[in-house]
PDB file of N, CA and C in Angstrom:
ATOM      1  N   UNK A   1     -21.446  13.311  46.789  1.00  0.00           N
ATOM      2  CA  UNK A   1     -20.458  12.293  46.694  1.00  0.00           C
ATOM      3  C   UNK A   1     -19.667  12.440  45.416  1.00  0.00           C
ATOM      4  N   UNK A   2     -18.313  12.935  45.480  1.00  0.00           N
ATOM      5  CA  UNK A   2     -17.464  12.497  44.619  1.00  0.00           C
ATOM      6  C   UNK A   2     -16.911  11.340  44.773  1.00  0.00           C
ATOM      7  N   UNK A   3     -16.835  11.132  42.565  1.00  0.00           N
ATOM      8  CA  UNK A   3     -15.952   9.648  42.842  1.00  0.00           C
ATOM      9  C   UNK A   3     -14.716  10.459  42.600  1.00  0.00           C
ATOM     10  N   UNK A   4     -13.662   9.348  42.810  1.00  0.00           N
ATOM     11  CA  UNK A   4     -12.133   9.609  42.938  1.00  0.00           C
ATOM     12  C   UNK A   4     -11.842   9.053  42.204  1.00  0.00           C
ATOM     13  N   UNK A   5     -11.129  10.130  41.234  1.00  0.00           N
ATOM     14  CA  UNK A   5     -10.341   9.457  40.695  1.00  0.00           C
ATOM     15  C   UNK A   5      -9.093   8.826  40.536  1.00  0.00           C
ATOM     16  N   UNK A   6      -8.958   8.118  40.389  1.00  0.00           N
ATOM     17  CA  UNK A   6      -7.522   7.727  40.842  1.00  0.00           C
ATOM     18  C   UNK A   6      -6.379   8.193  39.027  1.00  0.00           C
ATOM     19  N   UNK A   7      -5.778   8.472  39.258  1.00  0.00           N
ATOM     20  CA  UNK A   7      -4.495   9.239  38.143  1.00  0.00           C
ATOM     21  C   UNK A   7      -3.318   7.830  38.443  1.00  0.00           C
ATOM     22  N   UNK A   8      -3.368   6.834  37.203  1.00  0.00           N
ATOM     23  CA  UNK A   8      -2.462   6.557  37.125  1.00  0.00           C
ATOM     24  C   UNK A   8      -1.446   6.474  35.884  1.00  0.00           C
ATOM     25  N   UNK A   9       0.000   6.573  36.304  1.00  0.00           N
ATOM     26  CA  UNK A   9       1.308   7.067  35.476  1.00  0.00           C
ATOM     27  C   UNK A   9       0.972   5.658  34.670  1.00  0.00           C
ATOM     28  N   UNK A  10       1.591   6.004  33.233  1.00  0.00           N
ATOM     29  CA  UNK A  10       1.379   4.867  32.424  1.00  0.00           C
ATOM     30  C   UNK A  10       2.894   5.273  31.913  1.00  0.00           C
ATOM     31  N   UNK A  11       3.488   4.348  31.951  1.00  0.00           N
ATOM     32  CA  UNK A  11       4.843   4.307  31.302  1.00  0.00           C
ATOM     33  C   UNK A  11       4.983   3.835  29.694  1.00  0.00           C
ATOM     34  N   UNK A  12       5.805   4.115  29.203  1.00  0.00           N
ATOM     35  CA  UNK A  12       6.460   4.101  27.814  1.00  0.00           C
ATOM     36  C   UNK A  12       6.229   2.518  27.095  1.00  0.00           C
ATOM     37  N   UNK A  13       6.724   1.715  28.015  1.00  0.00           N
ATOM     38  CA  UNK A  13       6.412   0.308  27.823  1.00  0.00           C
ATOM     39  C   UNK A  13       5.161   0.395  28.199  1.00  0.00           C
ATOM     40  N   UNK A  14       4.443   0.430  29.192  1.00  0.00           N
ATOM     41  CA  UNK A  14       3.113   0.264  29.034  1.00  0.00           C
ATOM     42  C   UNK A  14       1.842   0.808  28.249  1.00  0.00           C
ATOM     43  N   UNK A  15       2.413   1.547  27.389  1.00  0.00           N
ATOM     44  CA  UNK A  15       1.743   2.023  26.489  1.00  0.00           C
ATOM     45  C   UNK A  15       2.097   1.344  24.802  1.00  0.00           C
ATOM     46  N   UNK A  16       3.764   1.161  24.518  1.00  0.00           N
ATOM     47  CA  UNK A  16       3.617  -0.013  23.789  1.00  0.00           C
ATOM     48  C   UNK A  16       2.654  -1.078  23.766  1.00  0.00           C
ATOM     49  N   UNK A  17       2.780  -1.496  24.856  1.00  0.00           N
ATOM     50  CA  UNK A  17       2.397  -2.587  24.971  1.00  0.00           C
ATOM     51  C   UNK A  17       0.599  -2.835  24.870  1.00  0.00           C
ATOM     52  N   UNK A  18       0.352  -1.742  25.210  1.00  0.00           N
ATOM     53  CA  UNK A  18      -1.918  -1.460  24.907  1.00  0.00           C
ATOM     54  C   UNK A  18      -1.660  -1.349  23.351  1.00  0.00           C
ATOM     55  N   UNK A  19      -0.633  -0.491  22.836  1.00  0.00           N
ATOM     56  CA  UNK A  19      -0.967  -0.029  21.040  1.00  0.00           C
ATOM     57  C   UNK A  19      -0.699  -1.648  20.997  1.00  0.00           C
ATOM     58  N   UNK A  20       0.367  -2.109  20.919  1.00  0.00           N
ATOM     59  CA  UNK A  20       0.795  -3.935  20.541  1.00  0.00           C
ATOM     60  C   UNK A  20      -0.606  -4.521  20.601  1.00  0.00           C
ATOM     61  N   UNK A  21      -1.513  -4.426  21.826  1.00  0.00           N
ATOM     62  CA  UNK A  21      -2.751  -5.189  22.282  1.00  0.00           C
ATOM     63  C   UNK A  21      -3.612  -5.015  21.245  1.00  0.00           C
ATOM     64  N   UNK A  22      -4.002  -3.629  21.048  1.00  0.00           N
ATOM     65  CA  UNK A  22      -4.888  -3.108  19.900  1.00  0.00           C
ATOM     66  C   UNK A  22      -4.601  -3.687  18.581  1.00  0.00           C
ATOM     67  N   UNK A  23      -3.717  -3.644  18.001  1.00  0.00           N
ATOM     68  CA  UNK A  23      -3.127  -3.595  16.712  1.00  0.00           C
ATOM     69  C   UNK A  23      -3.238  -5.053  16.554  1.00  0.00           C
ATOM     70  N   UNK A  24      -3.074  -6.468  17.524  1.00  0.00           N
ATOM     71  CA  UNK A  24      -3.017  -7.298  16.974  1.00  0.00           C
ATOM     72  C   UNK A  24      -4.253  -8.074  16.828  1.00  0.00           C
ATOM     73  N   UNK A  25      -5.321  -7.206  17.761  1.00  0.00           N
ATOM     74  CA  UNK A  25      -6.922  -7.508  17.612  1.00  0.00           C
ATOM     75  C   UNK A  25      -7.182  -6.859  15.902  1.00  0.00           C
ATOM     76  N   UNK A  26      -6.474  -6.333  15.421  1.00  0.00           N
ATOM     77  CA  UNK A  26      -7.003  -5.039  14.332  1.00  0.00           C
ATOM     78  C   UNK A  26      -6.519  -6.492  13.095  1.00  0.00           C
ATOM     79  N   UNK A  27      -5.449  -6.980  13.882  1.00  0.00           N
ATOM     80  CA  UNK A  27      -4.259  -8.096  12.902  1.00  0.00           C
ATOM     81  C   UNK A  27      -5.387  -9.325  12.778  1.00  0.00           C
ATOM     82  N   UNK A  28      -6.185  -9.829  13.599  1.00  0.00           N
ATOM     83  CA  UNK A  28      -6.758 -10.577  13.713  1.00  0.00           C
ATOM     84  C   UNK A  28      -7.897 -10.506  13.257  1.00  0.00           C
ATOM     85  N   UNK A  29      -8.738  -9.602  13.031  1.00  0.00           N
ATOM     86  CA  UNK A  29      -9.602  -9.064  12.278  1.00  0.00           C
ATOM     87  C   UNK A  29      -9.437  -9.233  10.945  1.00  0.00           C
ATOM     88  N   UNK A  30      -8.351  -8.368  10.524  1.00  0.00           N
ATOM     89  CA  UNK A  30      -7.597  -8.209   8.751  1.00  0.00           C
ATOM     90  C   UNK A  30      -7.891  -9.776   8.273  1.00  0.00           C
ATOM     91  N   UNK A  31      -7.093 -10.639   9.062  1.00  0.00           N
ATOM     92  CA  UNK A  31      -6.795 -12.311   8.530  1.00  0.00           C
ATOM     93  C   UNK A  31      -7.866 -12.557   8.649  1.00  0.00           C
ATOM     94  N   UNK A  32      -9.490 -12.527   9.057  1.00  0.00           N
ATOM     95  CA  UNK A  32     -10.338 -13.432   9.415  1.00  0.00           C
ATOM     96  C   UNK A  32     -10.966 -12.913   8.031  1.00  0.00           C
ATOM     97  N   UNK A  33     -11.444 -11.092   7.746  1.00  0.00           N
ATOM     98  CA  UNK A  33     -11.544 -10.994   6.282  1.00  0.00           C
ATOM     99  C   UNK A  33     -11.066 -11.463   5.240  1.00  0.00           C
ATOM    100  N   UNK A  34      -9.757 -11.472   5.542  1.00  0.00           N
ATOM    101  CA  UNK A  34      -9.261 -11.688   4.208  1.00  0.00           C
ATOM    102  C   UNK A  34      -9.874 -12.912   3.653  1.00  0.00           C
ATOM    103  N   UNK A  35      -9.028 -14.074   5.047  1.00  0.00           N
ATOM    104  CA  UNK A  35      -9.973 -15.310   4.687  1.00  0.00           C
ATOM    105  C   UNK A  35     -10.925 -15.839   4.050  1.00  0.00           C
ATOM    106  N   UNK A  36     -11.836 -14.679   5.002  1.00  0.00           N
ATOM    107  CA  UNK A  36     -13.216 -15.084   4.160  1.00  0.00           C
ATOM    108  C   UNK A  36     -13.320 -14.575   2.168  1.00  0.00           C
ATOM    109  N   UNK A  37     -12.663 -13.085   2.189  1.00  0.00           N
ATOM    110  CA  UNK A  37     -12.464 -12.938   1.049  1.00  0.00           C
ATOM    111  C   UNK A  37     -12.200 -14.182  -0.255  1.00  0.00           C
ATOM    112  N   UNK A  38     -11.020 -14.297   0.648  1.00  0.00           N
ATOM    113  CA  UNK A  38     -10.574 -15.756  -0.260  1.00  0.00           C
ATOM    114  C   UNK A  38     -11.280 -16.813  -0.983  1.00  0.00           C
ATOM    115  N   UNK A  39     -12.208 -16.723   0.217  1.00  0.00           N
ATOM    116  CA  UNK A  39     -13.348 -18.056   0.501  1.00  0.00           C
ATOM    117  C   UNK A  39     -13.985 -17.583  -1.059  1.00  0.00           C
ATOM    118  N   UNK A  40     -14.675 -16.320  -0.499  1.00  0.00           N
ATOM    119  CA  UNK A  40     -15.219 -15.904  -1.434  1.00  0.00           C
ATOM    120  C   UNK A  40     -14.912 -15.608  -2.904  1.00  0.00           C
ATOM    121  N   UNK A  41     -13.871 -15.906  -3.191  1.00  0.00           N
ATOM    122  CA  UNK A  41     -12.949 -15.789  -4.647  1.00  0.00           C
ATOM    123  C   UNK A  41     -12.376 -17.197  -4.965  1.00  0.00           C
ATOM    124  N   UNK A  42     -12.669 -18.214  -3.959  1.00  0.00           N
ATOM    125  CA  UNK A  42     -12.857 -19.517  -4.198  1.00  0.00           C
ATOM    126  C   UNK A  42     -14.425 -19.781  -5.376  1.00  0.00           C
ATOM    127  N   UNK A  43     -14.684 -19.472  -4.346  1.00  0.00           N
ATOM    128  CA  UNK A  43     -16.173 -19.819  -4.633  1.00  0.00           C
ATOM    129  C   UNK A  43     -16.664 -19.366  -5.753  1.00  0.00           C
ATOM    130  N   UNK A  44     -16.143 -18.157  -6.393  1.00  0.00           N
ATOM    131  CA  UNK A  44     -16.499 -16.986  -7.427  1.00  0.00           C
ATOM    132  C   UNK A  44     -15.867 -18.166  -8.667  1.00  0.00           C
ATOM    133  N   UNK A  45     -14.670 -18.650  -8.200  1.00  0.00           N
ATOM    134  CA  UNK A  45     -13.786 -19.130  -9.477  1.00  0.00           C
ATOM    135  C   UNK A  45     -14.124 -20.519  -9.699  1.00  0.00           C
ATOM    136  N   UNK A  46     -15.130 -20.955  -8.570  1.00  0.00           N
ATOM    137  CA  UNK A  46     -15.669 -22.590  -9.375  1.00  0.00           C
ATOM    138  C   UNK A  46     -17.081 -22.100 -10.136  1.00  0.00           C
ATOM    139  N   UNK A  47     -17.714 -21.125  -9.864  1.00  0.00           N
ATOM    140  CA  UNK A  47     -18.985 -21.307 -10.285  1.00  0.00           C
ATOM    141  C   UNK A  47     -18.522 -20.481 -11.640  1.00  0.00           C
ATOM    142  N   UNK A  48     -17.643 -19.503 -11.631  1.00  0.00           N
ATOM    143  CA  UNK A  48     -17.278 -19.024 -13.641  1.00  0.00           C
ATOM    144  C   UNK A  48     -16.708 -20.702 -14.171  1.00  0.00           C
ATOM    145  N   UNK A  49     -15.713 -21.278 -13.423  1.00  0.00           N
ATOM    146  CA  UNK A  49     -15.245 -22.623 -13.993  1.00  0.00           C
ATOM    147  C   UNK A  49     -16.550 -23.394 -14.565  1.00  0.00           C
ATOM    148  N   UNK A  50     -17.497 -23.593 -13.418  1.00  0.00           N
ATOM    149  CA  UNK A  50     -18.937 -24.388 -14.243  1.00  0.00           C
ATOM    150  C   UNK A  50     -19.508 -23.518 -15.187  1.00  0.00           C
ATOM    151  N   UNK A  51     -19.826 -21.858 -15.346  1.00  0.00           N
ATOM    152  CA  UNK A  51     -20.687 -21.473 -16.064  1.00  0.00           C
ATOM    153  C   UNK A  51     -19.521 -21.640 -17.011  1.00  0.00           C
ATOM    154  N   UNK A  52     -18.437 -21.851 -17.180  1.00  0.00           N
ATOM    155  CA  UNK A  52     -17.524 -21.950 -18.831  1.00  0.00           C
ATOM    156  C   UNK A  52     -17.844 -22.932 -19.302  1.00  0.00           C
ATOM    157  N   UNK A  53     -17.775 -23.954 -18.307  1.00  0.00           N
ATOM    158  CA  UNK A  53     -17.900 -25.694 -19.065  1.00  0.00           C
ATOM    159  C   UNK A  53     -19.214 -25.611 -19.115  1.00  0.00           C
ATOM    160  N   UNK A  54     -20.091 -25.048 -18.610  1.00  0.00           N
ATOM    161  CA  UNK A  54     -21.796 -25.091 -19.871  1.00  0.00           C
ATOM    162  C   UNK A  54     -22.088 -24.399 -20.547  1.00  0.00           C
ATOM    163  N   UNK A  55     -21.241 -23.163 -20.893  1.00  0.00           N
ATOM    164  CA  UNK A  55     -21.461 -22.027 -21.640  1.00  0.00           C
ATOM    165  C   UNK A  55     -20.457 -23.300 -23.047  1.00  0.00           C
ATOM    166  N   UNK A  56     -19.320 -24.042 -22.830  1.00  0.00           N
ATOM    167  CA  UNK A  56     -19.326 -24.566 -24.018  1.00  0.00           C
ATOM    168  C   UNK A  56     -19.944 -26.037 -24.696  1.00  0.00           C
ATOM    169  N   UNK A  57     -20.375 -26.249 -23.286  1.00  0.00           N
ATOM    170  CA  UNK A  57     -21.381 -27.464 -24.159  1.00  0.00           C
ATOM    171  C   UNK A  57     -22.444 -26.885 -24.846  1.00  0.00           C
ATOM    172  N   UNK A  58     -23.127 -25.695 -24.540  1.00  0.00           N
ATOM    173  CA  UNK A  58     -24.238 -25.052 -25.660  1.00  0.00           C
ATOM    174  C   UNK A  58     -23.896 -24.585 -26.405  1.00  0.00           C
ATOM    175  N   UNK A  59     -22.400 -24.108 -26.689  1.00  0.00           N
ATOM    176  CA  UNK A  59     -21.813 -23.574 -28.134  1.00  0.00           C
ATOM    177  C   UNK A  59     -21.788 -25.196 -28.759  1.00  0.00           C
ATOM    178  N   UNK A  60     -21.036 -26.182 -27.919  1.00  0.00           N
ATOM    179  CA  UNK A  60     -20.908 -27.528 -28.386  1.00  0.00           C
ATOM    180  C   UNK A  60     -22.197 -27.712 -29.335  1.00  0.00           C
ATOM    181  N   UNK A  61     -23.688 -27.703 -28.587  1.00  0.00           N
ATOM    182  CA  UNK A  61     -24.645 -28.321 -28.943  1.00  0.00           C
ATOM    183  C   UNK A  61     -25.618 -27.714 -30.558  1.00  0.00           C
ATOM    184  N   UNK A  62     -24.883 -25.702 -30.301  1.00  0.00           N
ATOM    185  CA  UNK A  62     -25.405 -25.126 -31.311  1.00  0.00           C
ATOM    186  C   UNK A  62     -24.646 -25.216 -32.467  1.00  0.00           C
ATOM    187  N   UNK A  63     -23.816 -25.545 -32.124  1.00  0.00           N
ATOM    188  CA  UNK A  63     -22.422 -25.756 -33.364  1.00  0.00           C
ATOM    189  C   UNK A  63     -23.133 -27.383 -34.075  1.00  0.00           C
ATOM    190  N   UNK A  64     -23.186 -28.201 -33.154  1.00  0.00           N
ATOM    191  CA  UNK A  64     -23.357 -29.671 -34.088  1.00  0.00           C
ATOM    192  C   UNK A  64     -24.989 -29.456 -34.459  1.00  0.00           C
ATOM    193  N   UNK A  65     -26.169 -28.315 -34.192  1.00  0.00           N
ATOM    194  CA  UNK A  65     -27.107 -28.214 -34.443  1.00  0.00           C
ATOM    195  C   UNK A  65     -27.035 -27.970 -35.599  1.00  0.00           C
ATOM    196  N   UNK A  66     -26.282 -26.794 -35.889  1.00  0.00           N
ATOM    197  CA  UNK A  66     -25.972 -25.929 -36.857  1.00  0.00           C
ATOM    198  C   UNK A  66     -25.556 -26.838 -38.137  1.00  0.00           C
ATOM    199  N   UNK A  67     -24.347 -27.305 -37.807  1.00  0.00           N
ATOM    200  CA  UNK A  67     -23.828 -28.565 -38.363  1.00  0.00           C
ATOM    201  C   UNK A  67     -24.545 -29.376 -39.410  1.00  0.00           C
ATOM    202  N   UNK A  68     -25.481 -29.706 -38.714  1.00  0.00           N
ATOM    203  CA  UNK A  68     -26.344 -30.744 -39.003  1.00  0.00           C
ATOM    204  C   UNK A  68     -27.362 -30.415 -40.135  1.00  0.00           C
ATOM    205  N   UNK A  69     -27.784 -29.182 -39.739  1.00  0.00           N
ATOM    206  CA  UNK A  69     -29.175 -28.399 -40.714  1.00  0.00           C
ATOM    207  C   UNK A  69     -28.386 -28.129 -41.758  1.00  0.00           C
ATOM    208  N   UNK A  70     -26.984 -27.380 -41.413  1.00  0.00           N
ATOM    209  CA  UNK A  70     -26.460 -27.076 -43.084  1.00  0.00           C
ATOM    210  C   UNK A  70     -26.013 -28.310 -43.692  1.00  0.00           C
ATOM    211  N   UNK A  71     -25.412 -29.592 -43.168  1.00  0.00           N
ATOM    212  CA  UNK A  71     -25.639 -30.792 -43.954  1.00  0.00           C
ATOM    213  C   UNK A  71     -27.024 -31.156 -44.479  1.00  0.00           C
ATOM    214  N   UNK A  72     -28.116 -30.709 -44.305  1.00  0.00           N
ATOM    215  CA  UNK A  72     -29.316 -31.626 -44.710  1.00  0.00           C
ATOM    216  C   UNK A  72     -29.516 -30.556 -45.808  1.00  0.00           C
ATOM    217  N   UNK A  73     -29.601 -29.226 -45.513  1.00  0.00           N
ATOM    218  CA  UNK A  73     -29.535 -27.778 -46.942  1.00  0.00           C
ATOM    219  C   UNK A  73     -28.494 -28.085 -47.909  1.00  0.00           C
ATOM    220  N   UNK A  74     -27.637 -28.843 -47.581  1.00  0.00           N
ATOM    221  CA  UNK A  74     -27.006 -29.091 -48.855  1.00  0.00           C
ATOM    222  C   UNK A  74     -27.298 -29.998 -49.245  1.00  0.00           C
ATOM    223  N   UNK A  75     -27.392 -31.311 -48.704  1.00  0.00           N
ATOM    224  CA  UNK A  75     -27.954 -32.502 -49.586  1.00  0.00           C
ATOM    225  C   UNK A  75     -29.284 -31.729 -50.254  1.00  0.00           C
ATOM    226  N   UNK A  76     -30.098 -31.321 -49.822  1.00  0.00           N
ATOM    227  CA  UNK A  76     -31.510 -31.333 -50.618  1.00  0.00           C
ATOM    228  C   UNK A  76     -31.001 -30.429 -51.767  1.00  0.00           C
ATOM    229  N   UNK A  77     -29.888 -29.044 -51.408  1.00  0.00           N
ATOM    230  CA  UNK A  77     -29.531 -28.255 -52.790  1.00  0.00           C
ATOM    231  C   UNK A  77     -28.980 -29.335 -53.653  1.00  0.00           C
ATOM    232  N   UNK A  78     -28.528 -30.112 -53.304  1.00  0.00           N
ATOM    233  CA  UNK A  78     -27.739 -31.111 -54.022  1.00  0.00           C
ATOM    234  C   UNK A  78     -28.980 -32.354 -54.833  1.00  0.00           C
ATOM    235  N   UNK A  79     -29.922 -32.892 -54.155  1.00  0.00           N
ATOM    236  CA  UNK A  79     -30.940 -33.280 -54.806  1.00  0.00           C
ATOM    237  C   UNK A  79     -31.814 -32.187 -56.068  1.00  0.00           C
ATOM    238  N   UNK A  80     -32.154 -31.370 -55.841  1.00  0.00           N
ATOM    239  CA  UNK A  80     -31.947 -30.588 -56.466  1.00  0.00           C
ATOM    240  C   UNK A  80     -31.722 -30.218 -58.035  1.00  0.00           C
ATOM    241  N   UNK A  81     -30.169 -30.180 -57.132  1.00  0.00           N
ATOM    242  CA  UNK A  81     -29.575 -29.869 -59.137  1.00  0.00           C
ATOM    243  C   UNK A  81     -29.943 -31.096 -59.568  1.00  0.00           C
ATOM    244  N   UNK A  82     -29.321 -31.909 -59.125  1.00  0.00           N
ATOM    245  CA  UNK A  82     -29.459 -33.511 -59.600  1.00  0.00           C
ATOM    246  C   UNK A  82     -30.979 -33.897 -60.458  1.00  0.00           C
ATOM    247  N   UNK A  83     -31.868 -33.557 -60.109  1.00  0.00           N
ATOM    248  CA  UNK A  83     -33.291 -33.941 -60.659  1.00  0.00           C
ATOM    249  C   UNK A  83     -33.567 -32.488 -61.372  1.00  0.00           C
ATOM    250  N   UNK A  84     -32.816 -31.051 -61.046  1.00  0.00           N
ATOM    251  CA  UNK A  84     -33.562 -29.948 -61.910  1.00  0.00           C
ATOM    252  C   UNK A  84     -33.284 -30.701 -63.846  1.00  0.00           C
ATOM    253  N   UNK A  85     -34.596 -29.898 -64.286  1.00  0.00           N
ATOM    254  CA  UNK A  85     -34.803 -29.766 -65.237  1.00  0.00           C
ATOM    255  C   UNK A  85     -34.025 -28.948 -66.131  1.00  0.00           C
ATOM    256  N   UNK A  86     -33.453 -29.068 -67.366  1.00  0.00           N
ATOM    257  CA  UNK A  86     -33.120 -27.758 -67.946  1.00  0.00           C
ATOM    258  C   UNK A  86     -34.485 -26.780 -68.762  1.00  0.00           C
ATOM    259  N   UNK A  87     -33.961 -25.934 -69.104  1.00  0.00           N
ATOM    260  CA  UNK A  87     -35.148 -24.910 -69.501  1.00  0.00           C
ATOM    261  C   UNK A  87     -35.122 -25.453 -71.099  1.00  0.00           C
ATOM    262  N   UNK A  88     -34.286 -25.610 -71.655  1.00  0.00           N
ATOM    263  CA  UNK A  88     -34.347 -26.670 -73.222  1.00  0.00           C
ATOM    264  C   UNK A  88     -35.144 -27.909 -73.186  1.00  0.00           C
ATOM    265  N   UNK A  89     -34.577 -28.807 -72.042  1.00  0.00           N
ATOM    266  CA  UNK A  89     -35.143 -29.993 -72.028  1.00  0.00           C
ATOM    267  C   UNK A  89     -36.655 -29.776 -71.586  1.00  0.00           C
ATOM    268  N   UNK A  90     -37.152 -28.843 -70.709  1.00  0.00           N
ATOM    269  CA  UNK A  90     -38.179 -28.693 -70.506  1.00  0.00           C
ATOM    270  C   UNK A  90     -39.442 -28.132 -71.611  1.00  0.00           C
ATOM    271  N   UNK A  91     -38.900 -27.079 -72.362  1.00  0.00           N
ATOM    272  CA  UNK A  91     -39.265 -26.549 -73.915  1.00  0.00           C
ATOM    273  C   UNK A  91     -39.648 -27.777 -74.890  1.00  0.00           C
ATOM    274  N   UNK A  92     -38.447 -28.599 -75.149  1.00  0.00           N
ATOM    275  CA  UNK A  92     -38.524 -29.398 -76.090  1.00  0.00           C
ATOM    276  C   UNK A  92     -39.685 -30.788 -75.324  1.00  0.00           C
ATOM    277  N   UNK A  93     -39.617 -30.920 -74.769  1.00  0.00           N
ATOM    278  CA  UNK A  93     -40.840 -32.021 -73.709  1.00  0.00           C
ATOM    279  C   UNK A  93     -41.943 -31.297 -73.815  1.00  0.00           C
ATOM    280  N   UNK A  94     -42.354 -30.328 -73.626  1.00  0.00           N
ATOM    281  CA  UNK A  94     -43.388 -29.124 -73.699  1.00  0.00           C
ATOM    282  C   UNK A  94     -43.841 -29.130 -74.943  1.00  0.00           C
ATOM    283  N   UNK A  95     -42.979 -28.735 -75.899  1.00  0.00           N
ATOM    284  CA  UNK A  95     -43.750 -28.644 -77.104  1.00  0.00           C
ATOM    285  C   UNK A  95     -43.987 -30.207 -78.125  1.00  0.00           C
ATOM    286  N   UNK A  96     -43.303 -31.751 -77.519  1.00  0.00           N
ATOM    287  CA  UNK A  96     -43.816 -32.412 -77.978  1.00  0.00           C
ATOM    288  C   UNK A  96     -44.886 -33.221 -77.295  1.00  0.00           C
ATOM    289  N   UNK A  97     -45.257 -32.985 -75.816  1.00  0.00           N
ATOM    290  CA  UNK A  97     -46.372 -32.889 -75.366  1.00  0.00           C
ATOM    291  C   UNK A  97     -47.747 -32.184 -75.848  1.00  0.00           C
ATOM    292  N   UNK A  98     -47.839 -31.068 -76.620  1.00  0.00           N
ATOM    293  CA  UNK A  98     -48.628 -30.483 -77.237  1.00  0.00           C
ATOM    294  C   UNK A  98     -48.380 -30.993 -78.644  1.00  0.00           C
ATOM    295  N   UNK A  99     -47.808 -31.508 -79.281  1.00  0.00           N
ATOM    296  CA  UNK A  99     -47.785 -32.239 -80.399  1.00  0.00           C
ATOM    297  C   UNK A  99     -49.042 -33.267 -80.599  1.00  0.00           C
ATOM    298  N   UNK A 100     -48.365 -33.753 -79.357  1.00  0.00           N
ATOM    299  CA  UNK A 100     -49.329 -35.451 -79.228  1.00  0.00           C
ATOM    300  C   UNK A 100     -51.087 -35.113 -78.894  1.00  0.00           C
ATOM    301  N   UNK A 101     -51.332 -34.075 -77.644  1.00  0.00           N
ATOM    302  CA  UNK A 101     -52.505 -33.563 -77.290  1.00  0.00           C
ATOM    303  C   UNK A 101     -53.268 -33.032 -78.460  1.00  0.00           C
ATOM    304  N   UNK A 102     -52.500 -32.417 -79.524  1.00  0.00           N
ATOM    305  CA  UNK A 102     -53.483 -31.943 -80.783  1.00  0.00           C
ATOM    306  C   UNK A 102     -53.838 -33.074 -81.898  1.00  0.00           C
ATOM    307  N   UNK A 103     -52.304 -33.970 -81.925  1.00  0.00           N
ATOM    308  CA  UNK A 103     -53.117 -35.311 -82.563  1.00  0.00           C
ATOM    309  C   UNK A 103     -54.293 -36.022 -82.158  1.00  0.00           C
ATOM    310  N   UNK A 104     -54.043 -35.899 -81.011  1.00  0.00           N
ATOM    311  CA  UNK A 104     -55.045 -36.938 -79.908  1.00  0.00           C
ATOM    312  C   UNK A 104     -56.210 -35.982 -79.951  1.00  0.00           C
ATOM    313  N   UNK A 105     -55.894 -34.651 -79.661  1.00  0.00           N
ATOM    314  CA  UNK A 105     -57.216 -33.720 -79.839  1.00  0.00           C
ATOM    315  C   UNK A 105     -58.192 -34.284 -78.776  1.00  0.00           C
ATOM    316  N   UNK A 106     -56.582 -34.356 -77.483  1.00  0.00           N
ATOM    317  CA  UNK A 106     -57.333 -33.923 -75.895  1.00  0.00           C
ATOM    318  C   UNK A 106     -56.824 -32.095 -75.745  1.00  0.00           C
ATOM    319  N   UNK A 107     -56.381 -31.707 -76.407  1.00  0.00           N
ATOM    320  CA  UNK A 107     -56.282 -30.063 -76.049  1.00  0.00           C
ATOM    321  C   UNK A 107     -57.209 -29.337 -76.614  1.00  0.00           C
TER     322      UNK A 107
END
């Protein structure tokens, strides 16, 4: 048993018209990627938008951390000078402290 084939003429327009068919399934395809692309470059550009706005509240938080410790390092450098001793004043206190200890003759 042969099958038969049947031979049919396809004309000029009817062959436009299959490439037209093809091409706009190919068209329809393109737009449904892209779409989604889009989607996806939506989506890409809120979640960098959130990781920026918490990437600067922790600069925010290390900055006023920071802030804060070098305000308290300076007050205490600043207590500090304020109460240091000089090396004279300390000498001269020193040696009339040992003045008094040899009168007293607790040294």
């Amino acid at each position: 048993m042969k099958k038969e084939v049947k031979i049919k003429k396809i004309t000029n327009e009817d062959l436009a018209i299959m490439m037209a068919n093809s091409f706009s399934g190919v068209e329809a395809r393109l737009n449904n990627k892209i779409d989604n692309v889009k989607e996806d470059l939506r989506e890409v550009r809120t979640e960098l938008k959130n990781t920026k706005e918490e990437l600067k509240t922790k600069i925010d938080n290390v900055e006023e951390k920071l802030t804060t410790k070098i305000d308290a390092t300076d007050r205490r450098i600043d207590d500090f000078a304020e109460t240091k001793v000089t090396k004279t004043t300390f000498k001269e206190l020193e040696t009339r402290v040992t003045k008094i200890e040899n009168k007293l003759e607790i040294a």
